[in-house]
Protein backbone atom coordinates (compact mmCIF):
# COMPACT_ATOMS: atom_id res chain seq x y z
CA UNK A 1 3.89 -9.46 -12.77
CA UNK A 2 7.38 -7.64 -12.06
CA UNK A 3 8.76 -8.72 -8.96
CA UNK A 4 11.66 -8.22 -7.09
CA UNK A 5 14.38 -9.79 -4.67
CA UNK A 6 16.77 -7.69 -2.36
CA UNK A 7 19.83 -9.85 -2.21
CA UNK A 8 21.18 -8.48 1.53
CA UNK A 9 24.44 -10.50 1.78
CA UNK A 10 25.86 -7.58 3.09
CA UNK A 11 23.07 -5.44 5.35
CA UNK A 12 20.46 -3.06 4.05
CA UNK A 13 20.77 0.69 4.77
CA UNK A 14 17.95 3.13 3.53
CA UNK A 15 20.75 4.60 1.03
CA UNK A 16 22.09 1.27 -0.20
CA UNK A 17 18.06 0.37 -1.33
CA UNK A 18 18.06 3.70 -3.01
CA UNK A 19 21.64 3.30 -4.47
CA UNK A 20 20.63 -0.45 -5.86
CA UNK A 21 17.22 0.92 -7.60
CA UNK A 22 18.99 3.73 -9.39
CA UNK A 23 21.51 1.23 -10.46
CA UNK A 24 18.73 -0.86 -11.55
CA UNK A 25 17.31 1.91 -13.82
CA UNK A 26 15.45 4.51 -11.45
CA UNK A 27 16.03 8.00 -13.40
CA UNK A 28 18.34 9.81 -11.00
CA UNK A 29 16.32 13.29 -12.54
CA UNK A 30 12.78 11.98 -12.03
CA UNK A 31 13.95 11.15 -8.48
CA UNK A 32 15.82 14.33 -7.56
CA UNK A 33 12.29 16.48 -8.76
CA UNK A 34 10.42 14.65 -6.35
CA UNK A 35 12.59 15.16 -3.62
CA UNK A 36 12.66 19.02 -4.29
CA UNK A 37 9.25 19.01 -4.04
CA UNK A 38 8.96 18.20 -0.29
CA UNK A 39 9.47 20.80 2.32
CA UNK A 40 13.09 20.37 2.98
CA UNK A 41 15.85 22.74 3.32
CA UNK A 42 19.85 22.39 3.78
CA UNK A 43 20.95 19.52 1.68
CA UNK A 44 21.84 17.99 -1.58
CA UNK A 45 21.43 14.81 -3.15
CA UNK A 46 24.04 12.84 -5.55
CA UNK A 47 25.16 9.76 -6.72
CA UNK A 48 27.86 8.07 -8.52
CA UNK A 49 29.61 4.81 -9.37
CA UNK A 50 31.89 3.24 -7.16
CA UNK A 51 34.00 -0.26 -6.73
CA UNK A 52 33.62 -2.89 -4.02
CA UNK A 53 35.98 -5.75 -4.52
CA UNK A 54 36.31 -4.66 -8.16
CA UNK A 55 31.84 -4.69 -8.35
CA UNK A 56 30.64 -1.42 -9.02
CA UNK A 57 27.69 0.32 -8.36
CA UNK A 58 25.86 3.07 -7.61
CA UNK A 59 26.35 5.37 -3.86
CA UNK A 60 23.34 7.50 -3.13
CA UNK A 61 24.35 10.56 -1.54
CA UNK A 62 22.52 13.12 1.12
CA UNK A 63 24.84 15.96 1.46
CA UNK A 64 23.97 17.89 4.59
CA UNK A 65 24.54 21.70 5.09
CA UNK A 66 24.07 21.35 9.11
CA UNK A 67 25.47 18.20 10.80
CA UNK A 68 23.25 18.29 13.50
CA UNK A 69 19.78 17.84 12.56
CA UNK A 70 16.94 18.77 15.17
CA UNK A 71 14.35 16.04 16.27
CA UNK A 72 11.27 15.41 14.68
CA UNK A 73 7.92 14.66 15.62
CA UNK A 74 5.84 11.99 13.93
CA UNK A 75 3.09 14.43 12.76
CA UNK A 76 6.33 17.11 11.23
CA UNK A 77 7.34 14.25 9.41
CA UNK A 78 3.71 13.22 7.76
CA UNK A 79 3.38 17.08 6.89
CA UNK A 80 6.49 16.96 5.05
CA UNK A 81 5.85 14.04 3.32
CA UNK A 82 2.26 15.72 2.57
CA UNK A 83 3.75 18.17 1.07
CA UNK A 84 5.34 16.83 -2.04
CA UNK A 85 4.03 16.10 -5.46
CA UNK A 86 3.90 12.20 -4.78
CA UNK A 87 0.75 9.69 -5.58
CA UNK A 88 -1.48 8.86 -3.10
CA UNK A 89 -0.01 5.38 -3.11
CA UNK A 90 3.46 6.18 -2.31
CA UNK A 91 2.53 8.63 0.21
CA UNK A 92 0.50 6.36 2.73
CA UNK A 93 3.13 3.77 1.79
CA UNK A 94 6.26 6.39 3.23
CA UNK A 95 4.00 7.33 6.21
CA UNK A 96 2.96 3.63 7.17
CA UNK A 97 6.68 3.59 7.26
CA UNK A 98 7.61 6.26 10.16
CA UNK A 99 3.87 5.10 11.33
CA UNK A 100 6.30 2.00 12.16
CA UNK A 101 9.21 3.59 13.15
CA UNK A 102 7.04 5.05 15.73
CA UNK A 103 5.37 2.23 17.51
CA UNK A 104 8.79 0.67 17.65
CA UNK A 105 10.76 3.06 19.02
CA UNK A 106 7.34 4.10 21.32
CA UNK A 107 7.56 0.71 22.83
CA UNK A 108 11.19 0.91 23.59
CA UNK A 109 10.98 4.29 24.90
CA UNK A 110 7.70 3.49 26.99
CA UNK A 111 5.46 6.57 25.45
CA UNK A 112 2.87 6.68 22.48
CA UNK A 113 4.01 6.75 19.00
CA UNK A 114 2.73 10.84 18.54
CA UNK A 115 5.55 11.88 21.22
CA UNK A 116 8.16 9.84 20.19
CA UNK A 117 10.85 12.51 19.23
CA UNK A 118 13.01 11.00 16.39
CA UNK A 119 16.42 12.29 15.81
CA UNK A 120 18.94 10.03 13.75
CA UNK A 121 15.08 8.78 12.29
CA UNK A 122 13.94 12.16 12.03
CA UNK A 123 17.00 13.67 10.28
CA UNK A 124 17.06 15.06 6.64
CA UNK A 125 18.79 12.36 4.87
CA UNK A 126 16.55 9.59 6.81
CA UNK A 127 13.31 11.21 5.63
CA UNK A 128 15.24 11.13 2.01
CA UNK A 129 16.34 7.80 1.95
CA UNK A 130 12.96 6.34 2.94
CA UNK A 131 10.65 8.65 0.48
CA UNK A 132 13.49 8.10 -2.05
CA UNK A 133 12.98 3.80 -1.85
CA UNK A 134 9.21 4.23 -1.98
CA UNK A 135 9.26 5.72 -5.16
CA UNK A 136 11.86 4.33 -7.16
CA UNK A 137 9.81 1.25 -5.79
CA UNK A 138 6.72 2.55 -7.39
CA UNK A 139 8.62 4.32 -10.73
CA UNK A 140 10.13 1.01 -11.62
CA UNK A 141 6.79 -0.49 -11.23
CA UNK A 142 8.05 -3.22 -8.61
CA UNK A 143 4.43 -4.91 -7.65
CA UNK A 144 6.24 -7.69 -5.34
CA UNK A 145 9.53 -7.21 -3.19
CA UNK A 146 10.88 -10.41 -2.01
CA UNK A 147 14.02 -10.18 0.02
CA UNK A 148 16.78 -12.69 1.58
CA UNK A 149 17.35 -13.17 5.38
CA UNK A 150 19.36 -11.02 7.50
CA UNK A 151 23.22 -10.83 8.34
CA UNK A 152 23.25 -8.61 11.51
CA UNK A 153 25.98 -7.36 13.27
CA UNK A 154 27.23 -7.32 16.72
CA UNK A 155 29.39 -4.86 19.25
CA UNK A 156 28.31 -1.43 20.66
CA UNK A 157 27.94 1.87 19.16
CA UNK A 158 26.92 5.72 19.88
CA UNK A 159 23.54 6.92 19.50
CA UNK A 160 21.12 9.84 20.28
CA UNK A 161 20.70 7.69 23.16
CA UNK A 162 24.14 7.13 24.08
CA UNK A 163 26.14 3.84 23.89
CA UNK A 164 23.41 1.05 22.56
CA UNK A 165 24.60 -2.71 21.38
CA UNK A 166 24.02 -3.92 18.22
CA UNK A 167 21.85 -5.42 16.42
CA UNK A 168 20.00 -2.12 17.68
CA UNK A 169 16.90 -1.72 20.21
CA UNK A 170 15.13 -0.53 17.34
CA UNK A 171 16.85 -2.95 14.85
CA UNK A 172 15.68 -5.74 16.34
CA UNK A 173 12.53 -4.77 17.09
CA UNK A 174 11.52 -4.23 13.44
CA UNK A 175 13.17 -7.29 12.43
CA UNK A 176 10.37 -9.61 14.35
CA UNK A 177 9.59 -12.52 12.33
CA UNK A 178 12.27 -12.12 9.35
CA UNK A 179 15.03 -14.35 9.22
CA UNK A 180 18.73 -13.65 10.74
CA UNK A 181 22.08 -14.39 11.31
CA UNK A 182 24.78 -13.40 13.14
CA UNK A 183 27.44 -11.74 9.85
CA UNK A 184 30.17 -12.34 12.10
CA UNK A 185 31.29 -8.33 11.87
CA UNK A 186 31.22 -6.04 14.69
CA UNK A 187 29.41 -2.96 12.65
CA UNK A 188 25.81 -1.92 12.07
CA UNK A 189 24.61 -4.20 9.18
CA UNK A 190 21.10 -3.58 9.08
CA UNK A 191 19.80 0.03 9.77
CA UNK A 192 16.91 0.95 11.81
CA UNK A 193 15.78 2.79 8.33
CA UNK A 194 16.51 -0.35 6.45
CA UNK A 195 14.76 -2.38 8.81
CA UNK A 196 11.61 -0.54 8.46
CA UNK A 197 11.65 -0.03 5.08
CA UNK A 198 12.06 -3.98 4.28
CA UNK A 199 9.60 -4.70 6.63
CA UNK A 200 7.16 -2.49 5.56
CA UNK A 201 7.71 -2.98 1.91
CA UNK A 202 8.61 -6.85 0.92
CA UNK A 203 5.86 -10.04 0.52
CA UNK A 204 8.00 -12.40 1.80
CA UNK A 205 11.60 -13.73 3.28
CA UNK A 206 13.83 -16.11 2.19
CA UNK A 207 14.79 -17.80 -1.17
CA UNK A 208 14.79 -16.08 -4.33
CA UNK A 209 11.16 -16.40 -6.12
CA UNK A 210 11.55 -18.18 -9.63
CA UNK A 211 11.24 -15.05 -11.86
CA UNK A 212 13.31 -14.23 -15.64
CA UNK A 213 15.69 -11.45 -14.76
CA UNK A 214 16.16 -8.14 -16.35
CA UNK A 215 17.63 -5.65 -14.30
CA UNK A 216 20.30 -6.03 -11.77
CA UNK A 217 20.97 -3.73 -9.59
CA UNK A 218 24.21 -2.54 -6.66
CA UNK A 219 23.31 -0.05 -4.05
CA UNK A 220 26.86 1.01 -2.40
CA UNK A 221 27.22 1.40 1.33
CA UNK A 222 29.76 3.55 3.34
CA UNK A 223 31.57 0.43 4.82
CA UNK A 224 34.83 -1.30 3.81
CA UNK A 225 34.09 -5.18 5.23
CA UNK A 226 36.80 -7.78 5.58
CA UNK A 227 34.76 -10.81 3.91
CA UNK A 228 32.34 -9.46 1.64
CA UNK A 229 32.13 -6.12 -0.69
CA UNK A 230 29.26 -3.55 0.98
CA UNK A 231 26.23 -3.70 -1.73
CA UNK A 232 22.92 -4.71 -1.43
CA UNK A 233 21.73 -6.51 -4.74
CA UNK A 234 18.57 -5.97 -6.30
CA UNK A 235 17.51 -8.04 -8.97
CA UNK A 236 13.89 -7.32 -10.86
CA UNK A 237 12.15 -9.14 -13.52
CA UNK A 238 8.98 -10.97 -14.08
CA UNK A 239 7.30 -13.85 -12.39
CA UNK A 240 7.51 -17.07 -13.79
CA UNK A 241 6.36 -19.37 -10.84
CA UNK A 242 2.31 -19.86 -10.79
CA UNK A 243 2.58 -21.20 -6.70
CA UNK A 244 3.49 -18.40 -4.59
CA UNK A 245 6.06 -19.16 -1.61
CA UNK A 246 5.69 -16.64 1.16
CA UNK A 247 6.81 -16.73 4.95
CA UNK A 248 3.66 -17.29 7.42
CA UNK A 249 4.14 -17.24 11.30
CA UNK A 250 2.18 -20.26 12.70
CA UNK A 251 0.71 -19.93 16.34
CA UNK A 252 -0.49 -23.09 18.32
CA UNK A 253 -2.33 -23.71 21.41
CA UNK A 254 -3.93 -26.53 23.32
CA UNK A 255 -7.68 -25.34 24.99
CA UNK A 256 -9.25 -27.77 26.99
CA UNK A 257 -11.40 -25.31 29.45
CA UNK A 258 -13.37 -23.12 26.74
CA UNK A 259 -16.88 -23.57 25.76
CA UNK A 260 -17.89 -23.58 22.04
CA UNK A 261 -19.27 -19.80 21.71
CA UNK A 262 -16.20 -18.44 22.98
CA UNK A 263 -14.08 -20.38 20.30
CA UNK A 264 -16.28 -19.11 17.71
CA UNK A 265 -15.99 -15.38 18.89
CA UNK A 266 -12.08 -15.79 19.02
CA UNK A 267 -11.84 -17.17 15.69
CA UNK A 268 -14.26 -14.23 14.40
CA UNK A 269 -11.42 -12.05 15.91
CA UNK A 270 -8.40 -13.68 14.57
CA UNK A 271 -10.08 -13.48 10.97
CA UNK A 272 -11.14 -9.45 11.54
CA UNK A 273 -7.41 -9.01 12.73
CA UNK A 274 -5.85 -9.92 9.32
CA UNK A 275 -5.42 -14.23 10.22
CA UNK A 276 -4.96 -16.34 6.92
CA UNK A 277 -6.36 -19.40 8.45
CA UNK A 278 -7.76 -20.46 11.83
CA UNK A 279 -8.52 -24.32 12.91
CA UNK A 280 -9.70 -25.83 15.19
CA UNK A 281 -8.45 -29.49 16.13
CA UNK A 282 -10.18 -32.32 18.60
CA UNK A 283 -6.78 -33.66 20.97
CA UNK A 284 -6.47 -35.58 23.86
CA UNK A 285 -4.67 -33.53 26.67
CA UNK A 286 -3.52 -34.56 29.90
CA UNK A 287 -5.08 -36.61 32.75
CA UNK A 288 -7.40 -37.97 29.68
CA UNK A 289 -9.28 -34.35 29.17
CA UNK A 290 -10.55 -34.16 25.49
CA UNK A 291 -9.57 -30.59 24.48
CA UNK A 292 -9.47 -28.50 21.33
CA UNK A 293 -5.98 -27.62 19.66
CA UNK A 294 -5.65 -23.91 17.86
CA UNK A 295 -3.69 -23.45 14.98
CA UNK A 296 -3.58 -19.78 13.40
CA UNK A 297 -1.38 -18.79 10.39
CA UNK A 298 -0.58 -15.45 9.28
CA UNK A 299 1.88 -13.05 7.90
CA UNK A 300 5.04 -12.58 10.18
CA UNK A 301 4.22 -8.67 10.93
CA UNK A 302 0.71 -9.65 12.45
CA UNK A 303 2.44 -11.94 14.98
CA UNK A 304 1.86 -9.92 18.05
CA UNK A 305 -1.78 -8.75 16.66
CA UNK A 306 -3.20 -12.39 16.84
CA UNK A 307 -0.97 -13.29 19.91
CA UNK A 308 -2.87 -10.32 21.68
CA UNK A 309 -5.98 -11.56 20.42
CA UNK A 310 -5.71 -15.01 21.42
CA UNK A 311 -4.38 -14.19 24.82
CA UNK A 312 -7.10 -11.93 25.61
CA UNK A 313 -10.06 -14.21 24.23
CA UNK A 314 -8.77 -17.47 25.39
CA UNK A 315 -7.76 -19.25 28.52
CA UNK A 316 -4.37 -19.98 27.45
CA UNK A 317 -1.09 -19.56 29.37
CA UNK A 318 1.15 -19.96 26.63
CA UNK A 319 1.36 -19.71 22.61
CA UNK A 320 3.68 -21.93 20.62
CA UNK A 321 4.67 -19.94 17.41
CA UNK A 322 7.04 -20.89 14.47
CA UNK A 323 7.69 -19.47 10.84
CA UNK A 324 6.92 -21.42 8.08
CA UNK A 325 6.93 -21.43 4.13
CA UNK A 326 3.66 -21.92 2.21
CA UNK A 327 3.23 -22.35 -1.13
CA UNK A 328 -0.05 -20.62 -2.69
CA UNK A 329 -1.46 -20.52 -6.44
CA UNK A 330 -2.15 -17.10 -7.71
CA UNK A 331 -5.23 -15.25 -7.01
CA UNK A 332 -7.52 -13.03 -7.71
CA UNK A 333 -11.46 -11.59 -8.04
CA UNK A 334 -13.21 -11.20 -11.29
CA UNK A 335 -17.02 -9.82 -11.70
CA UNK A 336 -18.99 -12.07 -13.80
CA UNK A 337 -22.73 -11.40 -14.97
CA UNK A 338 -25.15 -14.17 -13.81
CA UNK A 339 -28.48 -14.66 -13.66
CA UNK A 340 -28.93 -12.50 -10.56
CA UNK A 341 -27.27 -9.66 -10.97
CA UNK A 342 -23.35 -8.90 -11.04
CA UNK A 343 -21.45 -11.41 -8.63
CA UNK A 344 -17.75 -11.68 -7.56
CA UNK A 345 -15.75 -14.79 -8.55
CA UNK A 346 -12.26 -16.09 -7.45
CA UNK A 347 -9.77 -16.65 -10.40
CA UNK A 348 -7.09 -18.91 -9.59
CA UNK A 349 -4.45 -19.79 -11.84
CA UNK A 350 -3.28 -23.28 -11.48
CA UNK A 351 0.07 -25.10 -11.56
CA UNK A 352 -0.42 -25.32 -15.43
CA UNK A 353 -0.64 -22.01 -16.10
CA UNK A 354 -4.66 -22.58 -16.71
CA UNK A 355 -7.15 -20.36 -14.92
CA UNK A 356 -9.81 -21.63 -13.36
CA UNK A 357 -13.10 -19.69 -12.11
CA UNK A 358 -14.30 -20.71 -8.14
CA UNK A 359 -17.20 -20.04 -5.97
CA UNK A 360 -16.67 -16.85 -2.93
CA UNK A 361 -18.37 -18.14 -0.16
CA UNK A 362 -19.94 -14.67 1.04
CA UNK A 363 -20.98 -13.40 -2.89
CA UNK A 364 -22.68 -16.93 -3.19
CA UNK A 365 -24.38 -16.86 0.25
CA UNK A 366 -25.45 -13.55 -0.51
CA UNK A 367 -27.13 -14.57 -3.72
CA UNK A 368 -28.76 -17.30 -2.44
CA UNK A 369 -30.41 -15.59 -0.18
CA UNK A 370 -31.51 -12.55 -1.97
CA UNK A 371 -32.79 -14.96 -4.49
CA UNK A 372 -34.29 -17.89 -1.86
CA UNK A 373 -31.59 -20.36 -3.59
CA UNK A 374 -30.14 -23.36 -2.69
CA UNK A 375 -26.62 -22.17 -1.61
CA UNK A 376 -25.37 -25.62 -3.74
CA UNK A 377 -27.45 -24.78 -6.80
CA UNK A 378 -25.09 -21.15 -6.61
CA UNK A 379 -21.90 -22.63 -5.97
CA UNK A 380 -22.89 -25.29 -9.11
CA UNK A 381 -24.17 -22.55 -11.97
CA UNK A 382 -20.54 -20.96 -10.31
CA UNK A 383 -18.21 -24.15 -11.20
CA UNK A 384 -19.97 -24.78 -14.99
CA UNK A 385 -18.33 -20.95 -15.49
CA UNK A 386 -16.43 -21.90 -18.67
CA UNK A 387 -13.07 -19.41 -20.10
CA UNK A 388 -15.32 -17.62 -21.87
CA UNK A 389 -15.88 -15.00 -19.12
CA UNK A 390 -12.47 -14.12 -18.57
CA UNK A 391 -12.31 -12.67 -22.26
């Protein structure tokens, strides 16, 4: 599998991602076509080599005709990303992204994402940067993005808005449940566009995956810093490491006043709303009340889903929530003929590098009843599955 890992010792920026993936190989041509191909007027698009600290790498350029760009809509800016000669893929990828940018800055702003009127977000080179990462994403045939935690910076600067402090309303906001840290320099560090884009686009935050290099990359930024040279370093190559690390968020409460159905209708809800696990635990809780302890785990973006979900189905008053690393083998499904019919399979691949063929609880349950089976007698013709049906 070719992965990658942002290295962001130095902030992200929508341009820097775009400068560090044509420095990692993205053909500058195949990504200046697509961008012509998207209703957009008044601008240019460049790049070049230049030094940082004597590192060099590539700048990715929007050149802008008019300096003031009007306000956008969200729907103006799905049309014009509609409009382009891009896959499917890539398309609902770059919309989930403003899709993102919207909610955000809706929630800030106190109105729905559909009126939120963008305007640094909404601007040419914005719309450029983001469909420009997005594809050189999908042209260098990146299937994993890992990235590093966050420097951010601090101070005030000027906005659409006016005068806003930084790490920016916006900023911030996208950067629930990926790791920070204060850089220290009194500039923007991590873009609103950089935000989104990283959290829209990587698995997971934190170390470097194991993986065998073979393209480094050096997107350029605009800044001169005092203690580190403005890149963002993008390394890609191919997975090496059968056990998966990825960042969960892990949310905890004590219940000692529910009844039984309602626990099993709010963990029917956490599963439908994306949870990786749910659990329930027998504690003792104060003045000697037996009560039931929640544990949900699930990626870092769903956070506020399943916090929703467990504040509105539950009696709780409070949610304890951390983030976590998990390791995990390497999945996947594989069709297999048995003797009922077609039937899905999980293929895990285990610290060895062997791969080994497991029962699905819902294709087995289905079987068996379809077939008036023993669910047992399924999930045993299931575990005799030898290698030969992964040829």
């Amino acid at each position: 599998m070719k992965i990658a890992y942002l290295d962001c010792f130095s902030g992200v920026s929508g341009d820097m991602l775009v400068g560090s993936l044509l420095d990692a190989g993205l053909p500058f041509e195949e990504l200046e076509r697509i961008i012509s191909g998207l209703n957009l007027n008044g601008y240019k698009i460049s790049a070049k080599k230049e030094g940082r600290n004597n590192i060099f790498g590539t700048r990715f350029y929007v050149s802008l005709k008019e300096k003031d760009q009007k306000a956008r809509y969200l729907k103006d800016i799905k049309e014009i990303i509609k409009s382009g000669d891009i896959p499917l893929a890539v398309v609902e990828k770059c919309i989930s992204v403003f899709e993102k940018l919207a909610k955000t800055e809706g929630e800030i702003h106190h109105v729905s994402p559909d009126q939120v009127h963008f305007h640094e977000l909404g601007a040419v080179d914005s719309i450029i940067d983001i469909v420009a990462s997005v594809v050189g994403i999908y042209l260098l045939g990146i299937e994993k993005l890992f990235v590093s935690r966050m420097p951010v910076g601090k101070g005030i600067i000027t906005s659409a808005h006016g005068k806003i402090p930084l790490p920016s309303p916006a900023t911030i906001a996208l950067l629930k449940g990926a790791p920070i840290y204060d850089s220290g320099q009194e500039v923007e560090m991590v873009t609103p566009t950089g935000a989104a884009l990283i959290t829209s686009l990587c698995s997971s935050f934190g170390p470097m995956p194991s993986m065998i290099v073979d393209r480094v990359g050096y997107g350029a930024g605009s800044r001169t810093l005092a203690d580190r040279p403005n890149f963002l370093r993008i390394l890609i190559g191919n997975d090496i490491d059968k056990q998966r690390s990825e960042t969960v968020v892990v949310l905890e409460s004590n219940l000692d006043d529910m009844s039984p159905e309602l626990l099993g209708y709010l963990m029917d809800r956490l599963f439908d709303a994306g949870a990786k696990d749910v659990a329930f635990s027998h504690i003792q809780m104060k003045k000697n009340r037996p009560g039931i302890q929640l544990q949900v785990i699930g990626q870092p973006e769903d956070k506020d889903r399943l916090s929703n979900i467990i504040f509105r189905e539950s009696t709780t008053l409070g949610i304890r929530f951390h983030y976590n690393q998990r390791s995990v083998l390497t999945r996947g499904e594989l069709m297999v003929e048995s003797p009922w019919g077609k039937m899905r399979v999980k293929k895990v691949i285990n610290q060895g590098g062997e791969t080994a063929l497991l029962p699905e609880y819902e294709e087995c349950s289905r079987i068996a009843k379809t077939n008036n089976l023993a669910l047992r007698d399924v999930y045993a013709w299931v575990a005799a599955l030898s290698s030969d049906h992964l040829k």
